[in-house]
N, C-alpha and C. Protein backbone atom coordinates (compact mmCIF):
# COMPACT_ATOMS: atom_id res chain seq x y z
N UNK A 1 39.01 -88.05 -48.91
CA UNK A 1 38.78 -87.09 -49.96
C UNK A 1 38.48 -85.74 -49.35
N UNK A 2 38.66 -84.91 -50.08
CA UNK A 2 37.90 -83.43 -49.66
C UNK A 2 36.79 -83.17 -49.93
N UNK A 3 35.90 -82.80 -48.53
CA UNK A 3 34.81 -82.33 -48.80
C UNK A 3 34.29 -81.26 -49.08
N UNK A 4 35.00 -80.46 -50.45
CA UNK A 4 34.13 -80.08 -51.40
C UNK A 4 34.22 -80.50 -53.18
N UNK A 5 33.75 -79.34 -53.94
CA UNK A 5 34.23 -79.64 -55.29
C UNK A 5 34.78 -80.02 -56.11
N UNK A 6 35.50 -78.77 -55.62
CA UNK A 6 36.72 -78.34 -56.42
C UNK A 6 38.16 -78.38 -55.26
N UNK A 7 39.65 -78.44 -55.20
CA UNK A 7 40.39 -78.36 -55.02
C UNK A 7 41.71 -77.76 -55.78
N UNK A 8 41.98 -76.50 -55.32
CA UNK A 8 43.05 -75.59 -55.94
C UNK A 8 44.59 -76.53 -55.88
N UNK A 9 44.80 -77.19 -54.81
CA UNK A 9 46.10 -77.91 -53.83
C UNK A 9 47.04 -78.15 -55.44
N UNK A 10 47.89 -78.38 -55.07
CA UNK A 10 49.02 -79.39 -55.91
C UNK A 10 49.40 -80.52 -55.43
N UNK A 11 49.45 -81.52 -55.14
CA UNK A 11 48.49 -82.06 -56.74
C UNK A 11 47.30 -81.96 -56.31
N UNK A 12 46.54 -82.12 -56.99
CA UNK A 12 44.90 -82.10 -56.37
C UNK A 12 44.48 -82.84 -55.95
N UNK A 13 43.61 -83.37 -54.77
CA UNK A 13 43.57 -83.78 -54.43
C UNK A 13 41.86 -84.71 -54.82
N UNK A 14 41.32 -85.70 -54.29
CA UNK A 14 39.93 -86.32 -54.67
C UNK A 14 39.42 -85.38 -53.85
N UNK A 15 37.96 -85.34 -54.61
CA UNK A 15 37.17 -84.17 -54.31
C UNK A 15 35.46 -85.18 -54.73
N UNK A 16 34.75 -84.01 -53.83
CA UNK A 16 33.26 -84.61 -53.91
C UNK A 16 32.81 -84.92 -55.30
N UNK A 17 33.40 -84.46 -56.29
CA UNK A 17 32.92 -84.28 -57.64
C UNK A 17 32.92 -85.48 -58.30
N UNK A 18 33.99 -86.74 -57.85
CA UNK A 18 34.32 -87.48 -58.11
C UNK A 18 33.02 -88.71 -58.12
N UNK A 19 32.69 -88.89 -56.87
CA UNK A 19 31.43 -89.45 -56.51
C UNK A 19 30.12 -88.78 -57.11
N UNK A 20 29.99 -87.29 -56.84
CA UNK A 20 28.68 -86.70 -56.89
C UNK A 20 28.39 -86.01 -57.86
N UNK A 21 26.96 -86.20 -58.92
CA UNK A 21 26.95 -85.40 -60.47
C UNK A 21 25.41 -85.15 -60.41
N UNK A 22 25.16 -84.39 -59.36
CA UNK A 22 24.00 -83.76 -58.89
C UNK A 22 24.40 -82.13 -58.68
N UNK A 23 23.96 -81.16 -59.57
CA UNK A 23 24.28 -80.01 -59.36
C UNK A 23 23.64 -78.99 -58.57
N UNK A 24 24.30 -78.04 -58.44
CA UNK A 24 23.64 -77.29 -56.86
C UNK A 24 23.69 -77.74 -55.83
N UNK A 25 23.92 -78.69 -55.51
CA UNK A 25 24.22 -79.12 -53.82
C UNK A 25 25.32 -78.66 -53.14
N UNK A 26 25.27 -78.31 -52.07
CA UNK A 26 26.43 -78.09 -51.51
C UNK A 26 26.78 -78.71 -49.92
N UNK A 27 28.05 -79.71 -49.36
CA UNK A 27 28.11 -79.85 -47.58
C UNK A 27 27.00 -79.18 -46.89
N UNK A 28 26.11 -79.78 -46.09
CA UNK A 28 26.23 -79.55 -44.93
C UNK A 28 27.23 -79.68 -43.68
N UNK A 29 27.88 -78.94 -43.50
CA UNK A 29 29.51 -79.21 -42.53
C UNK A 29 30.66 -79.97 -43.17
N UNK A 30 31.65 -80.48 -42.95
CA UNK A 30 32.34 -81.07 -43.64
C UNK A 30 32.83 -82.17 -42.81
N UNK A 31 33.48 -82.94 -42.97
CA UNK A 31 34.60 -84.10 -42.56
C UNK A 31 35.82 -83.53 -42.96
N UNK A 32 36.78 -83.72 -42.12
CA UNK A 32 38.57 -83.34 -42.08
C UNK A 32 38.96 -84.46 -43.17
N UNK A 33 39.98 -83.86 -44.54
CA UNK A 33 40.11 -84.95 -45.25
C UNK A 33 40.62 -85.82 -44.78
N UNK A 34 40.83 -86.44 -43.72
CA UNK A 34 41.16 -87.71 -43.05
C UNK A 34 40.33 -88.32 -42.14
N UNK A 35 39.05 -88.04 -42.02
CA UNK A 35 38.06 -88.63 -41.37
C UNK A 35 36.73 -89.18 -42.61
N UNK A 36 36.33 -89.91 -42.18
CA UNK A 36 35.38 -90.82 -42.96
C UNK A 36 33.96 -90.63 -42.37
N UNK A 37 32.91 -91.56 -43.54
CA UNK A 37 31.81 -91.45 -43.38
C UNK A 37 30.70 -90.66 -43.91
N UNK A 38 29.78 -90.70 -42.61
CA UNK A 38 28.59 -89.57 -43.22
C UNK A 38 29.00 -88.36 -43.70
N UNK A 39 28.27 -87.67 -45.15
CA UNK A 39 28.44 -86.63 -45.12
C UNK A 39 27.56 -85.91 -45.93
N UNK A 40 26.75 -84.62 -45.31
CA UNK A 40 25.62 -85.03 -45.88
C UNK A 40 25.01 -83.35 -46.62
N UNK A 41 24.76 -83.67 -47.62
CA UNK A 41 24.99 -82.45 -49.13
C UNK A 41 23.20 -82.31 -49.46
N UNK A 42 23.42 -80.88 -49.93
CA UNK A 42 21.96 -80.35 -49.66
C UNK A 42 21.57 -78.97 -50.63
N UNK A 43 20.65 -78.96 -51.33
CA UNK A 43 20.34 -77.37 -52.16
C UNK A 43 19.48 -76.67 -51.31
N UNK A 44 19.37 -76.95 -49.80
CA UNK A 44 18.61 -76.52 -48.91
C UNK A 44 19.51 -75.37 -48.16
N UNK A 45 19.71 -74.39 -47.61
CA UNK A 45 20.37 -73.90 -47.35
C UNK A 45 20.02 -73.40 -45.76
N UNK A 46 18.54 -73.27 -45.46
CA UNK A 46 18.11 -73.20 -44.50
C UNK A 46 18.59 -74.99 -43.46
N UNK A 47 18.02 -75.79 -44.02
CA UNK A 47 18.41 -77.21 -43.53
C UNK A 47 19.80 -77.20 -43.10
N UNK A 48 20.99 -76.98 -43.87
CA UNK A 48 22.68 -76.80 -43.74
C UNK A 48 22.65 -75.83 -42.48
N UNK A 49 21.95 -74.99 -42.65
CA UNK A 49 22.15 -73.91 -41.32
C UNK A 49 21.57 -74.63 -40.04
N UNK A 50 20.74 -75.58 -40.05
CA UNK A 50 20.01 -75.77 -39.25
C UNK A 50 21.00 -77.10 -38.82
N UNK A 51 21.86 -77.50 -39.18
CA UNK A 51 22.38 -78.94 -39.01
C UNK A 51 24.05 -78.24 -38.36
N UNK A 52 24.55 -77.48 -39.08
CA UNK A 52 25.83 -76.64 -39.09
C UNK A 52 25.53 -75.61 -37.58
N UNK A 53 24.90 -75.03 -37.64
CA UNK A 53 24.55 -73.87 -36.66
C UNK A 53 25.20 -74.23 -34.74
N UNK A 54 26.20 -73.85 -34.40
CA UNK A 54 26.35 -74.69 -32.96
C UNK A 54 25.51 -73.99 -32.32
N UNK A 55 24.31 -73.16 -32.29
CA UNK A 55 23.38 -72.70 -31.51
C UNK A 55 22.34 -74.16 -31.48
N UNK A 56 22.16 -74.49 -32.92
CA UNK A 56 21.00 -75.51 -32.92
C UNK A 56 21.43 -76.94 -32.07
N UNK A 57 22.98 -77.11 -31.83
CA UNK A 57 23.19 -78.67 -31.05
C UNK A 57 23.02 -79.46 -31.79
N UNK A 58 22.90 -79.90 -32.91
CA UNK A 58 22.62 -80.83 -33.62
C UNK A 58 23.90 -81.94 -32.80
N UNK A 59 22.71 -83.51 -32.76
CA UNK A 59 23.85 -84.37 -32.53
C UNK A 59 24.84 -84.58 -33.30
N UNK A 60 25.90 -85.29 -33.65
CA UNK A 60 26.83 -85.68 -34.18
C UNK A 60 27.44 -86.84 -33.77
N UNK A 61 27.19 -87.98 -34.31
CA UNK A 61 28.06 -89.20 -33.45
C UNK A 61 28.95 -89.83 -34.50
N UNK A 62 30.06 -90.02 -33.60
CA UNK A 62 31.44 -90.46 -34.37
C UNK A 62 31.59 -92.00 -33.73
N UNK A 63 32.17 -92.94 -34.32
CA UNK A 63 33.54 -93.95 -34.39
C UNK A 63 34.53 -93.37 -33.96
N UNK A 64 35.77 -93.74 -32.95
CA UNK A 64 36.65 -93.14 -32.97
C UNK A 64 37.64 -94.05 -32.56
N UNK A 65 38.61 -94.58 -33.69
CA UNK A 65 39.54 -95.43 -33.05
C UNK A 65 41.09 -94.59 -32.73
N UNK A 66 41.36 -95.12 -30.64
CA UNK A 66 42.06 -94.37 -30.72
C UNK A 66 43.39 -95.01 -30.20
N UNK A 67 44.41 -94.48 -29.83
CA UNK A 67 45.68 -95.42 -29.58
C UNK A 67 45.66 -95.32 -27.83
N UNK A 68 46.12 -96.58 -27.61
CA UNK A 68 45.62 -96.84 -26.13
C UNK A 68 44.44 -97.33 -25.71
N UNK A 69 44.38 -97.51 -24.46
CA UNK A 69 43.00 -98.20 -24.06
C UNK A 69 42.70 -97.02 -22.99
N UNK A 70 41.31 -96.58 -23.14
CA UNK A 70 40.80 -95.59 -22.32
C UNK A 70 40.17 -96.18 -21.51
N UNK A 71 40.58 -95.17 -20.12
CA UNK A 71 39.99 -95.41 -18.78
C UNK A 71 38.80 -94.78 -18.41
N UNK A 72 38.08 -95.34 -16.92
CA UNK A 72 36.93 -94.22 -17.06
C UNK A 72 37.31 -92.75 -16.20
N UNK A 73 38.40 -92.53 -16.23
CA UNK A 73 38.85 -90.84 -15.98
C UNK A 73 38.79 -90.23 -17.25
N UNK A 74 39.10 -90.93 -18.27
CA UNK A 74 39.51 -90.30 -19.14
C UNK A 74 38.03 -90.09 -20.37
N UNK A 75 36.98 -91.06 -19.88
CA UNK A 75 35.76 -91.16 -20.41
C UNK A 75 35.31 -89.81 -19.51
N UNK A 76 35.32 -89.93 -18.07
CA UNK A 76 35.20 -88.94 -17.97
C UNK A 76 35.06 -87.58 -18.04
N UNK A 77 36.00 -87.54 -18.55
CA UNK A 77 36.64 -85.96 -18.95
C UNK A 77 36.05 -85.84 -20.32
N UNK A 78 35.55 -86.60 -21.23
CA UNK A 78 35.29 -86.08 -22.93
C UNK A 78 33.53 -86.32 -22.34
N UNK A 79 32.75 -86.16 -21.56
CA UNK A 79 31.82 -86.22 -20.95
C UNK A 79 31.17 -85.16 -19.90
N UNK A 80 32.35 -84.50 -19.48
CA UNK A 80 31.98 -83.29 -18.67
C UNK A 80 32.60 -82.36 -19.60
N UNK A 81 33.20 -82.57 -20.78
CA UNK A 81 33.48 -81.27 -21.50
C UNK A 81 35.27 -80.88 -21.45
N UNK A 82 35.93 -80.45 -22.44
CA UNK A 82 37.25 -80.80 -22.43
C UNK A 82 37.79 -79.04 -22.82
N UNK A 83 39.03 -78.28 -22.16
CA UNK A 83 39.40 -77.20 -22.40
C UNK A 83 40.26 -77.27 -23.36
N UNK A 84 39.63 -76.75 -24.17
CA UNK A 84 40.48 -76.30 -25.56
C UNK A 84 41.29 -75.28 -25.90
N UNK A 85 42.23 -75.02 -26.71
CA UNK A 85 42.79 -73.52 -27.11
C UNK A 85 41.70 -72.79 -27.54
N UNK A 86 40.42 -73.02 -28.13
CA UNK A 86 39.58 -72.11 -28.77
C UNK A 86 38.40 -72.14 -27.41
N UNK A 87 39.04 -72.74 -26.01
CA UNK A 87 37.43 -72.52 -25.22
C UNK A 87 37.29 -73.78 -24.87
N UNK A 88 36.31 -74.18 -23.90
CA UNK A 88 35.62 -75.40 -23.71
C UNK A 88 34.73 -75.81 -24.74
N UNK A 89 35.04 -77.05 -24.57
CA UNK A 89 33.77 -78.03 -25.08
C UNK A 89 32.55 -78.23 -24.40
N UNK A 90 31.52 -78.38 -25.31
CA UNK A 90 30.14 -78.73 -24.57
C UNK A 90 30.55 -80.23 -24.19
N UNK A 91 29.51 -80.88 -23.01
CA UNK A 91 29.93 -82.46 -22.74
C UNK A 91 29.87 -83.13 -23.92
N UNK A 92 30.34 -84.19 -23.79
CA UNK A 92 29.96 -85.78 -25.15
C UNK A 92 29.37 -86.57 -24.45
N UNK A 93 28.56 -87.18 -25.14
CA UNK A 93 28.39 -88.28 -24.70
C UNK A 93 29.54 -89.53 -25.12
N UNK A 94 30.08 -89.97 -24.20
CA UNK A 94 31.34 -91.38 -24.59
C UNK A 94 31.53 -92.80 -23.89
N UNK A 95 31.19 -93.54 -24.70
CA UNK A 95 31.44 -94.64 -23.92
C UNK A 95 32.65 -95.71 -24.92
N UNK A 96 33.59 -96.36 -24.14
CA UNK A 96 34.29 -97.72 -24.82
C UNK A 96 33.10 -98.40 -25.72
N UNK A 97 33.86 -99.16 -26.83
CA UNK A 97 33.44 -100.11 -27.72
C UNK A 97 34.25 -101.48 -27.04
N UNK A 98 33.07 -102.46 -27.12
CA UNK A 98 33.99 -104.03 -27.01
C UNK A 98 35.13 -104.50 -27.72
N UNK A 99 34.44 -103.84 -29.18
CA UNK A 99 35.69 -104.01 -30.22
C UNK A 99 35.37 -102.98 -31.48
N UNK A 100 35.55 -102.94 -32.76
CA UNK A 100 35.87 -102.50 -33.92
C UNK A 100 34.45 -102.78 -34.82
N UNK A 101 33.44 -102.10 -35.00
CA UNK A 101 32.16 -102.79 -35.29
C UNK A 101 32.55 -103.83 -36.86
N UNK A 102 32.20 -104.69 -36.61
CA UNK A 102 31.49 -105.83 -38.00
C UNK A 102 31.88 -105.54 -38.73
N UNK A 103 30.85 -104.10 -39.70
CA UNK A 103 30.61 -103.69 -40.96
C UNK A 103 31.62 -102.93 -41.29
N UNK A 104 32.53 -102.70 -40.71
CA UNK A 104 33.71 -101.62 -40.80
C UNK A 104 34.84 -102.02 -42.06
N UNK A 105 34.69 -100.90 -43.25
CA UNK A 105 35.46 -101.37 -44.37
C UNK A 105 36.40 -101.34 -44.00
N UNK A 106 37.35 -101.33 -44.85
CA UNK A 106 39.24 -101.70 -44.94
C UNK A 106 39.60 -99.86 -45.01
N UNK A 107 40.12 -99.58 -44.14
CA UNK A 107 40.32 -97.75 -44.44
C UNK A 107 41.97 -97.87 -45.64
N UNK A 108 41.72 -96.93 -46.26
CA UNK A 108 42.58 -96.39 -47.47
C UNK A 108 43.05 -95.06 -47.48
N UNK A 109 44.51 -94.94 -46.71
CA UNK A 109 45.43 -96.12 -46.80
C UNK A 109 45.35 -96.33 -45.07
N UNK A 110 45.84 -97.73 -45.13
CA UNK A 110 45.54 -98.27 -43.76
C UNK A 110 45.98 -97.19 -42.24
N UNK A 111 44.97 -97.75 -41.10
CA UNK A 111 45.56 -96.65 -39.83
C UNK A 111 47.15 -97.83 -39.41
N UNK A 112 47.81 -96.97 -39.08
CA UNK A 112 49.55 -97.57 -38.50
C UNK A 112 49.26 -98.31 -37.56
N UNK A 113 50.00 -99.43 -37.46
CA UNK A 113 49.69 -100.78 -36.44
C UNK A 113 50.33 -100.96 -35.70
N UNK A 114 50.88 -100.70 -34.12
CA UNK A 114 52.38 -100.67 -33.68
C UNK A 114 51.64 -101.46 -32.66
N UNK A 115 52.81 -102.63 -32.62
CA UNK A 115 51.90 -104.22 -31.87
C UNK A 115 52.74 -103.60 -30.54
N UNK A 116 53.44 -102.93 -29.94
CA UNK A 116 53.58 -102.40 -28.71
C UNK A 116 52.41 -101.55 -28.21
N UNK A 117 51.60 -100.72 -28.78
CA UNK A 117 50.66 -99.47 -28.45
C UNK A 117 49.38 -100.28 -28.85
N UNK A 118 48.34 -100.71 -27.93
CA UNK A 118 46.94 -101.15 -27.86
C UNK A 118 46.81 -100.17 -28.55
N UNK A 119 45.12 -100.31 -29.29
CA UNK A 119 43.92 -99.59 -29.83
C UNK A 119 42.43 -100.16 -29.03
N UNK A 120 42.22 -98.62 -29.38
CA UNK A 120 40.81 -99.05 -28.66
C UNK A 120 39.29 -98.49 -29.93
N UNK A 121 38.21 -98.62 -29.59
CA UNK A 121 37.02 -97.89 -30.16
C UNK A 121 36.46 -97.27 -29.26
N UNK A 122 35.66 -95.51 -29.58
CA UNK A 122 34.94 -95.07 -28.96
C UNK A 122 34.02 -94.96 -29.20
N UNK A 123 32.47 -94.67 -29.08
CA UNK A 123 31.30 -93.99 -29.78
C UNK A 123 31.33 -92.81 -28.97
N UNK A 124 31.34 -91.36 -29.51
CA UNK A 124 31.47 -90.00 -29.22
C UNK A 124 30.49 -89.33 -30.03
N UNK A 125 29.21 -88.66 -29.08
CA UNK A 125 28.48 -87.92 -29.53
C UNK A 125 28.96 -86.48 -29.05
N UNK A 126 28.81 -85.50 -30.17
CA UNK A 126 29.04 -84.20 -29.75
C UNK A 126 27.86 -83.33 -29.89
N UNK A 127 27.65 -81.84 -29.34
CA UNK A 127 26.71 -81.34 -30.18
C UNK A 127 27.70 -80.04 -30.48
N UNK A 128 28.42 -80.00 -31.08
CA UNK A 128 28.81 -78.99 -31.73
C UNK A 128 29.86 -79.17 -33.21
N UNK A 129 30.80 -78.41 -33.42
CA UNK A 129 31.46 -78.81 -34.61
C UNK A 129 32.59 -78.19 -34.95
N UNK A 130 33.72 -78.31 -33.64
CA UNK A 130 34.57 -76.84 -34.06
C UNK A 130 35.83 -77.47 -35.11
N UNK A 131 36.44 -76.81 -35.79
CA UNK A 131 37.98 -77.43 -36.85
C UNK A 131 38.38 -78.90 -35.73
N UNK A 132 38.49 -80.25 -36.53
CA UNK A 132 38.89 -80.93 -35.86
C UNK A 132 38.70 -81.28 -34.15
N UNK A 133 37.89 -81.13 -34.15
CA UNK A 133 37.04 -81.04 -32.57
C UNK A 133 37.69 -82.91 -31.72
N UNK A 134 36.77 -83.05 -33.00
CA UNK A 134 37.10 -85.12 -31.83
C UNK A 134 38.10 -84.99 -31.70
N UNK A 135 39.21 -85.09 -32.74
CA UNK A 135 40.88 -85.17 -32.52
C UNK A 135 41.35 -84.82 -31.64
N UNK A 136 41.24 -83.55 -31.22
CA UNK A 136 41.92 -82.36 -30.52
C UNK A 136 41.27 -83.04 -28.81
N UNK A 137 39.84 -83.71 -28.60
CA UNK A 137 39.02 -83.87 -27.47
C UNK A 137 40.10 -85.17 -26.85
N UNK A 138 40.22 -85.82 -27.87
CA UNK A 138 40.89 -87.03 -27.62
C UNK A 138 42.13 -87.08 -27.22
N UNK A 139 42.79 -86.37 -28.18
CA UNK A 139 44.10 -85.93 -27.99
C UNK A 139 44.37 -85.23 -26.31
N UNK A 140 43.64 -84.62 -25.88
CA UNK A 140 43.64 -84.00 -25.43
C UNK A 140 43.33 -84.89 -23.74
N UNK A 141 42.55 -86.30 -23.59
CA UNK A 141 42.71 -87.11 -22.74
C UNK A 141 43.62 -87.89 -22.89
N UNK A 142 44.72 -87.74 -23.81
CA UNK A 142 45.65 -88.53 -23.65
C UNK A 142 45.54 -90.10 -24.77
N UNK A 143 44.43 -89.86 -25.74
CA UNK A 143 44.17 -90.77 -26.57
C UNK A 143 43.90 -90.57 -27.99
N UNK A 144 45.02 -89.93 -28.58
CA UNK A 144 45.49 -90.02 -30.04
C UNK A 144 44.39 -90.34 -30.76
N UNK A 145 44.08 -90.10 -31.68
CA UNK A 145 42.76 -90.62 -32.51
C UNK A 145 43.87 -91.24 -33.82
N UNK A 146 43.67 -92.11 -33.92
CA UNK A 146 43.89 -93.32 -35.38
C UNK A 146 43.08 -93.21 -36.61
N UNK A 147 41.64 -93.43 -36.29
CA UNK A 147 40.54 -93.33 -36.96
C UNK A 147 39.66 -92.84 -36.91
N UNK A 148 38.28 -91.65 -37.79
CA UNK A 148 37.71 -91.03 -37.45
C UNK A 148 36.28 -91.31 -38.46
N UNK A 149 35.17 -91.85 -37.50
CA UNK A 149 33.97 -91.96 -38.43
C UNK A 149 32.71 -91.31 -38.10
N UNK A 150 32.23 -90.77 -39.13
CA UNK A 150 30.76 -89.79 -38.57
C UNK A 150 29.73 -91.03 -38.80
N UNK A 151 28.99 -91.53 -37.90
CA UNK A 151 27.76 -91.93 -38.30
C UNK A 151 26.39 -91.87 -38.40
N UNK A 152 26.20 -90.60 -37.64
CA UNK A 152 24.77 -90.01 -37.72
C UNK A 152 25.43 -88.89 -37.35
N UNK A 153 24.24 -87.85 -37.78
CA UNK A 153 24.19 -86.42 -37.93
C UNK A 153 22.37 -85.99 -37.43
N UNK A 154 22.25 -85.85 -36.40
CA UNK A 154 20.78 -85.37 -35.87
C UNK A 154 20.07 -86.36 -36.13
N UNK A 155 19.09 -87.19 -36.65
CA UNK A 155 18.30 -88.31 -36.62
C UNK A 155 18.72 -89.00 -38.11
N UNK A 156 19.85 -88.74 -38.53
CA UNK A 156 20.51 -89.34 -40.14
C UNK A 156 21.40 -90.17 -39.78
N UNK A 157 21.59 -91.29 -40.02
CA UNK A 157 22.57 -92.22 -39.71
C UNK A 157 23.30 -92.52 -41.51
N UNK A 158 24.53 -93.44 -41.17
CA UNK A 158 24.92 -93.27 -42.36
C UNK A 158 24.32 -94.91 -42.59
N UNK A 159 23.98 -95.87 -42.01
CA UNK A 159 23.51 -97.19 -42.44
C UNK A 159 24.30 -97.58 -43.06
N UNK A 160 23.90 -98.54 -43.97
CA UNK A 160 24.83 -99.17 -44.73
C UNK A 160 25.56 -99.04 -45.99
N UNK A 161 25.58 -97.15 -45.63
CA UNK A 161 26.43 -96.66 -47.17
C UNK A 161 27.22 -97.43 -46.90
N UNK A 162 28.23 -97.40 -47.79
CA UNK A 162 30.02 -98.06 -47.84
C UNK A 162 30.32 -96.64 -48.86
N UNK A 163 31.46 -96.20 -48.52
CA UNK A 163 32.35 -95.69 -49.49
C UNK A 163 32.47 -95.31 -50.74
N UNK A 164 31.71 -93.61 -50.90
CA UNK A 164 31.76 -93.37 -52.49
C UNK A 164 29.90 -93.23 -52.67
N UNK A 165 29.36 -94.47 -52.11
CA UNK A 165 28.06 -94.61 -52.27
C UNK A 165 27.00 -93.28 -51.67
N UNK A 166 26.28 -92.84 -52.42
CA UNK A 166 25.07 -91.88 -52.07
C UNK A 166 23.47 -92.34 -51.78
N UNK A 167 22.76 -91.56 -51.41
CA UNK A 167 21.59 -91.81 -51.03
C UNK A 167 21.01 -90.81 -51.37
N UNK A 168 19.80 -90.86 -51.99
CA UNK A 168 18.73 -89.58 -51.98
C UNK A 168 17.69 -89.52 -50.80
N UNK A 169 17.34 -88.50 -50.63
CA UNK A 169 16.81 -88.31 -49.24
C UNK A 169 15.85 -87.20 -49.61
N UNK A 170 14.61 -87.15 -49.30
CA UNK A 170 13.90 -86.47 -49.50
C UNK A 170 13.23 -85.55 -48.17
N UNK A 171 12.90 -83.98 -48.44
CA UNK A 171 12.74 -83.92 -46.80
C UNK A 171 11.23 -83.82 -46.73
């Protein structure tokens, strides 16, 4: 879905509005409409700045299923920081997953399955937040991103939302 409101697009596309009927809130940061997960909405505006801000570092940790099986050169490299068209990256923290966690819903519509090309899982902490950042980090060692999940945001994890589902949070 898109993370905001409203959507101008043709056709239009699902939008936060759909799920959320709490007024005045607005993203803190967003998710790429093709990445999933945490996402986390606020009438705080100081808080959004404080979570959004790449001065402040806020963590950010992702899921990241990607095509291929990553090596540790290539862990490497999304760990000491990766050169981008917009600049370097600050390091990640990255390590391999054994497998695909447990609790992991059915994604809609499914990631492409090509029984020649392995998949792998990453956990990727960042502290920053640039347009499509993981993608581009990944992409960029040579490992395609498939799937993209936020699961904590600075000491906020997403637990056991599922999809659509909200939480109130008090600060």
């Amino acid at each position: 879905m898109l993370c905001q409101f409203t959507d101008r697009s043709t056709p239009p596309r699902r939008t936060l509005a759909e799920f959320v009927k709490i007024a005045d809130i607005y993203p803190a940061g967003r998710l790429d409409y093709d990445s999933e997960g945490l996402l986390l909405l606020t009438d705080d505006g100081a808080l959004a700045n404080r979570l959004t801000d790449p001065r402040q570092r806020t963590a950010k940790t992702y899921l990241v299923q990607v095509e291929g099986t990553p090596n540790e050169a290539q862990l490497q490299q999304l760990r000491k920081g990766i050169h981008l068209n917009d600049g370097p990256t600050r390091p990640a923290q990255a390590h391999a997953l054994a497998h695909a966690p447990a609790w992991l819903w059915p994604r809609d519509p499914p990631v492409r399955f090509r029984k020649s090309v392995p998949d792998a899982w990453l956990e990727l902490t960042i502290h920053e937040g640039r347009n499509r950042q993981v993608r581009r980090m990944t992409a960029a060692v040579g490992l395609p991103t498939l799937r993209l999940i936020r699961v904590r945001v600075g000491n906020i994890e997403l637990g056991d939302l599922a999809p659509g589902q909200t939480r109130i949070m008090q600060a």
